[in-house]
N, C-alpha and C. Protein backbone atom coordinates (compact mmCIF):
# COMPACT_ATOMS: atom_id res chain seq x y z
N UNK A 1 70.64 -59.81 34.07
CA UNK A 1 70.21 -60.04 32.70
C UNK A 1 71.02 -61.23 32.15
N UNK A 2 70.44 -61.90 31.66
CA UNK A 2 71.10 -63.62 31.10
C UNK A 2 71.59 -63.30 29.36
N UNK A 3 72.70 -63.65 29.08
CA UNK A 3 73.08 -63.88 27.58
C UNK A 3 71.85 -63.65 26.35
N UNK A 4 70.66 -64.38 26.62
CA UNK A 4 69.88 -64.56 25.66
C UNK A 4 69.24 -63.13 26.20
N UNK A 5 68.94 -62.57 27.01
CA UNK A 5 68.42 -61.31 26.94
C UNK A 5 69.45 -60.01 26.36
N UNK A 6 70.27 -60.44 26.83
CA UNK A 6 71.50 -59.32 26.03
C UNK A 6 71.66 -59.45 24.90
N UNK A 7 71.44 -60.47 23.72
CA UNK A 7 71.82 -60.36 22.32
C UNK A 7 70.33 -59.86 22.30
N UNK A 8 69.16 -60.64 23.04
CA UNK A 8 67.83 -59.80 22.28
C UNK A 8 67.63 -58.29 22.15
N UNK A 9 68.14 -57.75 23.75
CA UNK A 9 68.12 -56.52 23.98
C UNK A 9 69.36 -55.64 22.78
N UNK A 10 70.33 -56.55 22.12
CA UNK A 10 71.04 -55.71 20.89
C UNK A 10 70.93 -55.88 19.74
N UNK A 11 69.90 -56.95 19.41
CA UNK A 11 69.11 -57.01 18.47
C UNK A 11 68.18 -56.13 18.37
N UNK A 12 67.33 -56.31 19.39
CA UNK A 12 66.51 -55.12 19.31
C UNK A 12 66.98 -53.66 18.59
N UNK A 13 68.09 -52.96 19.29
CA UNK A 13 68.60 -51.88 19.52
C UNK A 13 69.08 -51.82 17.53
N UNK A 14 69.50 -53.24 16.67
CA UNK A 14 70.09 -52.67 15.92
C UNK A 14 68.89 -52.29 15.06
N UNK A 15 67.88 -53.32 15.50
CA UNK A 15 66.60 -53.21 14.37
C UNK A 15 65.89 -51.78 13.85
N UNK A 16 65.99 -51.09 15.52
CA UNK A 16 65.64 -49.81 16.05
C UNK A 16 66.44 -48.84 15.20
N UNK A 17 67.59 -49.06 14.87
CA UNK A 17 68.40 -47.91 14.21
C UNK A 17 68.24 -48.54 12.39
N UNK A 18 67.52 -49.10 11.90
CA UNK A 18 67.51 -49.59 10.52
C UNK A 18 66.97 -48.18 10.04
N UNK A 19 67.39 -48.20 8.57
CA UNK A 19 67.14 -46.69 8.36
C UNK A 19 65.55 -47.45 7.18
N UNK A 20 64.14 -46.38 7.15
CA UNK A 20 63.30 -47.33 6.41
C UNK A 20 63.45 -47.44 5.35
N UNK A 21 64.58 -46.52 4.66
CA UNK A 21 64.50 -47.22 3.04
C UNK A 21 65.24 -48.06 2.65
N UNK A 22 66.01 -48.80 3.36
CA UNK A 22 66.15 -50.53 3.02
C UNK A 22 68.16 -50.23 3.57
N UNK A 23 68.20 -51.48 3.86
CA UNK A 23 69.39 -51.79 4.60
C UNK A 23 70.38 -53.19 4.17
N UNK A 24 70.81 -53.69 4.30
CA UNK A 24 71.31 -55.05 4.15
C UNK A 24 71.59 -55.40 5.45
N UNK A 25 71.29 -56.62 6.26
CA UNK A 25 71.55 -57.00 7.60
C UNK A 25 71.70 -58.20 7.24
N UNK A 26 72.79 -58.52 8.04
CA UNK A 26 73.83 -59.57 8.02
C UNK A 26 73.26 -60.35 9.48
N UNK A 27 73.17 -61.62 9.16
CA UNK A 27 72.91 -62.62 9.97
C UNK A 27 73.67 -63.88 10.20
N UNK A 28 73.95 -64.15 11.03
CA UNK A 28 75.20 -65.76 11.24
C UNK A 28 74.61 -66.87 10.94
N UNK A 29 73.67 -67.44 10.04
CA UNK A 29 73.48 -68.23 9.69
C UNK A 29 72.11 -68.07 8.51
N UNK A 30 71.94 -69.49 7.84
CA UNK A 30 70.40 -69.04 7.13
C UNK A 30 69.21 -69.62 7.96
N UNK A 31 69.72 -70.56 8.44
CA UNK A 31 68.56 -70.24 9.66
C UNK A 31 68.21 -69.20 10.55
N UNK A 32 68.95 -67.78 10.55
CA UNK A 32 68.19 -66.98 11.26
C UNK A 32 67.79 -65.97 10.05
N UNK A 33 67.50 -66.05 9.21
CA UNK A 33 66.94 -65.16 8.27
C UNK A 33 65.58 -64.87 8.21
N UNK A 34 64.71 -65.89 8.67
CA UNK A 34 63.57 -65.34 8.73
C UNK A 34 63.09 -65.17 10.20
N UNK A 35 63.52 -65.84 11.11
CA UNK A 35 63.46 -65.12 12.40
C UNK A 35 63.84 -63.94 12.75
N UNK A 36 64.96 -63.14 11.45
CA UNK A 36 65.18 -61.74 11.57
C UNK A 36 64.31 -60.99 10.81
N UNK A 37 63.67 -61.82 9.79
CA UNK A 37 62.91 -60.84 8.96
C UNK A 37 61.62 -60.54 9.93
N UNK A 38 61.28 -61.57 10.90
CA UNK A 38 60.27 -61.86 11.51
C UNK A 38 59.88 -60.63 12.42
N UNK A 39 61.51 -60.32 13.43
CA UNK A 39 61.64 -59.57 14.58
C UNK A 39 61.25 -57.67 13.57
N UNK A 40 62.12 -57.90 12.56
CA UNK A 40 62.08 -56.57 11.58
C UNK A 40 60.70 -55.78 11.48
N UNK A 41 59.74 -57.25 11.41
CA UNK A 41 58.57 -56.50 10.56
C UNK A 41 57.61 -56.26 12.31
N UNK A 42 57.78 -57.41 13.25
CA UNK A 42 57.41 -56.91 14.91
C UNK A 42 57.44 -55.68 15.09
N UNK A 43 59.13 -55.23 14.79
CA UNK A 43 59.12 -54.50 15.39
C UNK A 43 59.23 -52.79 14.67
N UNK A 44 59.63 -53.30 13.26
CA UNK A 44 59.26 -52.01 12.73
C UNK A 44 58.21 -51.75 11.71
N UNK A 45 57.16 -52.77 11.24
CA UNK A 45 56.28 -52.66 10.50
C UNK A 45 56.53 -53.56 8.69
N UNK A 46 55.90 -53.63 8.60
CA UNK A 46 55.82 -54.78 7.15
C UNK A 46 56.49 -54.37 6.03
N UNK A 47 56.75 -53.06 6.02
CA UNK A 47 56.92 -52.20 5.13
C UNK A 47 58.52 -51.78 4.98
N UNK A 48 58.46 -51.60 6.27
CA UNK A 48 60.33 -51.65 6.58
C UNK A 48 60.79 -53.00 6.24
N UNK A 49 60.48 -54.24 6.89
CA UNK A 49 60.94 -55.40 6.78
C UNK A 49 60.94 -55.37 5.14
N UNK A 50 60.24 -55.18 4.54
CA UNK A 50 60.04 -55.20 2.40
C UNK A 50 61.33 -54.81 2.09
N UNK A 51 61.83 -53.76 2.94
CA UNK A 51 62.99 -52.54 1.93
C UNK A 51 64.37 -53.57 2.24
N UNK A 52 64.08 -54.20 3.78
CA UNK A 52 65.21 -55.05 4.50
C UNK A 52 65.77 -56.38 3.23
N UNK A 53 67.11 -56.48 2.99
CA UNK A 53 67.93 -57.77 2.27
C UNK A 53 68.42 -58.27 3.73
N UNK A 54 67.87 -59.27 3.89
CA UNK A 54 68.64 -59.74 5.05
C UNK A 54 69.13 -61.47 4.54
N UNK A 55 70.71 -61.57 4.59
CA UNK A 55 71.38 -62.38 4.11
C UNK A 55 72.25 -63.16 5.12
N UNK A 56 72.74 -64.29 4.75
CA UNK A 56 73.38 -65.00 6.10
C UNK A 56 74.80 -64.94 5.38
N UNK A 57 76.31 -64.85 6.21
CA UNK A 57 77.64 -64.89 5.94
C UNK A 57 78.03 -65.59 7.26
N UNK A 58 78.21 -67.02 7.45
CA UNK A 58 78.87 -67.38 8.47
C UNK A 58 80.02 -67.11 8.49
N UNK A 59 80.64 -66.98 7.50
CA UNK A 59 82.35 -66.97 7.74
C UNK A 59 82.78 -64.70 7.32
N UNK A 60 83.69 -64.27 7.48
CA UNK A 60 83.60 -62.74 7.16
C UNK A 60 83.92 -62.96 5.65
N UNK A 61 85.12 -63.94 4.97
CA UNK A 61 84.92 -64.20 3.48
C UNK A 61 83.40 -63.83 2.75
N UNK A 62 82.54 -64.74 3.61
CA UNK A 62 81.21 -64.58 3.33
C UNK A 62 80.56 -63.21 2.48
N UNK A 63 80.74 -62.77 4.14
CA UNK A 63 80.43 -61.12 3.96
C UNK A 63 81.26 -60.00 3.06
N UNK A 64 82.27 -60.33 2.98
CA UNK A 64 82.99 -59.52 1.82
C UNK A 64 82.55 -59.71 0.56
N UNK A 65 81.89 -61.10 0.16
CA UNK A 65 81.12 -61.25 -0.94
C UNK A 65 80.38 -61.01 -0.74
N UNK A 66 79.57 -61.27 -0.07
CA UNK A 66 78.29 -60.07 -0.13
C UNK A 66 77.90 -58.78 -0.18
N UNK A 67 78.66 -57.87 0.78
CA UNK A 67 78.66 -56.31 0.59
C UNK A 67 79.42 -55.79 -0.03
N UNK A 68 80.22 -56.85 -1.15
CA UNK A 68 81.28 -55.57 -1.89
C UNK A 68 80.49 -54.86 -2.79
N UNK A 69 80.92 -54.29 -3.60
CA UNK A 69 79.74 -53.29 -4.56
C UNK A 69 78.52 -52.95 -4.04
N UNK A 70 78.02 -53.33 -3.10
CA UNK A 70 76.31 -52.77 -3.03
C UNK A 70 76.37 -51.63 -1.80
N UNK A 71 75.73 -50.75 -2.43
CA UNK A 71 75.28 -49.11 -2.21
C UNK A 71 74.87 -49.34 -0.94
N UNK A 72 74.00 -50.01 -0.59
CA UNK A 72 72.83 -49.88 0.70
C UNK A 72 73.70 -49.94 2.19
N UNK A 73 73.20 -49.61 2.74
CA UNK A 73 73.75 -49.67 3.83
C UNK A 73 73.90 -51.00 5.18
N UNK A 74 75.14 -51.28 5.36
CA UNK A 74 74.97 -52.72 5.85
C UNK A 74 75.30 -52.41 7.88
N UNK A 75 74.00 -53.44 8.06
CA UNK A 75 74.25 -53.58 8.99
C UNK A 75 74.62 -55.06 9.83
N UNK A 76 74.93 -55.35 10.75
CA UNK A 76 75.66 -56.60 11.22
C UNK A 76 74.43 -57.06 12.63
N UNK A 77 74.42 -58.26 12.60
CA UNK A 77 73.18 -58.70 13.59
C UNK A 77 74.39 -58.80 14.99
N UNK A 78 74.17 -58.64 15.83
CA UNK A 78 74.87 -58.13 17.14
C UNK A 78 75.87 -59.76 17.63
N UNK A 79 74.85 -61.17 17.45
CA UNK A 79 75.77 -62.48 17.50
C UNK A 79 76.26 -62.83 16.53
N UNK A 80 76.49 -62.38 15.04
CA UNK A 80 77.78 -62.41 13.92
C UNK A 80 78.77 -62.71 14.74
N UNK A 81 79.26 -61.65 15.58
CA UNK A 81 80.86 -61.36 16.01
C UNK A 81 81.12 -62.90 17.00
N UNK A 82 79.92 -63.19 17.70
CA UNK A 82 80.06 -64.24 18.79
C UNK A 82 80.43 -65.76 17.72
N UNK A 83 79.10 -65.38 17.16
CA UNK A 83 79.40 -66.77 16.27
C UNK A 83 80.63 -67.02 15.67
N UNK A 84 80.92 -66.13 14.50
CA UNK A 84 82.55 -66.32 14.17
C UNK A 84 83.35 -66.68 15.26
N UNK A 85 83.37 -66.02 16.17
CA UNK A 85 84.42 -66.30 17.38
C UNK A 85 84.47 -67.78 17.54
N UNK A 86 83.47 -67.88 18.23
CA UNK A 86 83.34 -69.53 18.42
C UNK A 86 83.50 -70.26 17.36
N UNK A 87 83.30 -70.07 16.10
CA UNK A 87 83.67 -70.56 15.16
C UNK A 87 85.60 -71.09 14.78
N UNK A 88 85.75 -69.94 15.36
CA UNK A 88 87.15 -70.00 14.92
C UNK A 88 88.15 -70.75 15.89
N UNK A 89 87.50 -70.55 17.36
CA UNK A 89 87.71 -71.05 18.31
C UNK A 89 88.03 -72.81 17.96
N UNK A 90 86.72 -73.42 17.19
CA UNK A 90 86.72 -74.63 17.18
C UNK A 90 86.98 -75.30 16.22
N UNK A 91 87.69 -74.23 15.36
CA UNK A 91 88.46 -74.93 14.34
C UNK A 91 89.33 -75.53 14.44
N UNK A 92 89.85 -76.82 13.38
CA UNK A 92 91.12 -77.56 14.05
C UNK A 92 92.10 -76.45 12.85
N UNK A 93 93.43 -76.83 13.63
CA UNK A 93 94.53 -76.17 13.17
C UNK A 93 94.63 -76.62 11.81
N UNK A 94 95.23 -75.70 10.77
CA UNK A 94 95.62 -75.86 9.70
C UNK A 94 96.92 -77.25 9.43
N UNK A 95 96.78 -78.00 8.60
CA UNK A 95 97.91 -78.93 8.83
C UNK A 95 99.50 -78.25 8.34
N UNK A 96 100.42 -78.94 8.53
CA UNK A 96 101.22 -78.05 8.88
C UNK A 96 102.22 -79.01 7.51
N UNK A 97 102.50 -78.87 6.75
CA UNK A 97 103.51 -79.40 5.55
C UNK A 97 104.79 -79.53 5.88
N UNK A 98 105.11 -80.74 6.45
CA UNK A 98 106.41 -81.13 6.45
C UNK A 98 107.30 -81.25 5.44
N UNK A 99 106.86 -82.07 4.57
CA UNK A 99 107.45 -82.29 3.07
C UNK A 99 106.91 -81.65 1.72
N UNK A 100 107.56 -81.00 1.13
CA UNK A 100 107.28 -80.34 -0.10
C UNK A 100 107.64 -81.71 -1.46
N UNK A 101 106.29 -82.55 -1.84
CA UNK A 101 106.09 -82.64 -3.24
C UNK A 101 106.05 -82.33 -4.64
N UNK A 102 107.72 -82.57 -5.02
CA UNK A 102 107.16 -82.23 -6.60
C UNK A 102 107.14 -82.93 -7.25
N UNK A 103 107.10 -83.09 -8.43
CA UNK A 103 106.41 -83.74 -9.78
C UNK A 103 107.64 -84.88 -9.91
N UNK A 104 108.88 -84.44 -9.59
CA UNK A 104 110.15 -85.56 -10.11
C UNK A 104 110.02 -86.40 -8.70
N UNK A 105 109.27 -86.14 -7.49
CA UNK A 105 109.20 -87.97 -7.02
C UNK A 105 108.26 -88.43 -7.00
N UNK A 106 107.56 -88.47 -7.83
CA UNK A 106 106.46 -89.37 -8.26
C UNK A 106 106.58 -89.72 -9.89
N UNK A 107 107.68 -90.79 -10.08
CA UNK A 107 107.74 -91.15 -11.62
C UNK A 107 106.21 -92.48 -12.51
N UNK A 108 105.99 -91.62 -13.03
CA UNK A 108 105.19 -92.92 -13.60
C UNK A 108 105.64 -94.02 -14.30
């Protein structure tokens, strides 16, 4: 089984466990938002996909703004975890402050 069949095959699997009266599902980007709304309504009917908020959080900051306060039940699209990873992976390092600037050496 190849990569792209394994996230489909756990995509699948999470779509399968959506409960039908509405969910929040988290997606790694906004380009996959309607390719998830797409797979939702495939595979569980038009009606389920209606109840579905499906929102994109690339970063987990993201997602903490998004699911704080709300009731519904959240679920996570199965390549979130990959994407961040790689994400973080290819971040460059934070710069690192040698010298601390204050206000008395810079006289006007």
């Amino acid at each position: 089984m190849t990569a792209a069949e394994k996230r489909h095959a756990a995509a699948a699997k999470m779509i399968a466990g959506l409960p039908k009266g509405g969910a929040l599902v988290v997606v790694h980007a906004h380009t996959a938002i309607q390719p998830m709304r797409a797979l939702i309504a495939a595979q569980r009917g038009a009606s389920v996909a209606a109840a579905m908020r499906v929102v994109a959080a690339p970063s987990e900051l993201d997602e903490l703004a998004i699911v704080s306060g709300t009731e519904m039940p959240v679920h996570r699209e199965p390549f979130v975890a990959t994407f961040r990873a790689h994400a973080r992976a290819i971040q460059p390092p934070a710069p690192v402050l040698t010298r601390v600037v204050t206000l008395r050496d810079h006289r006007c």
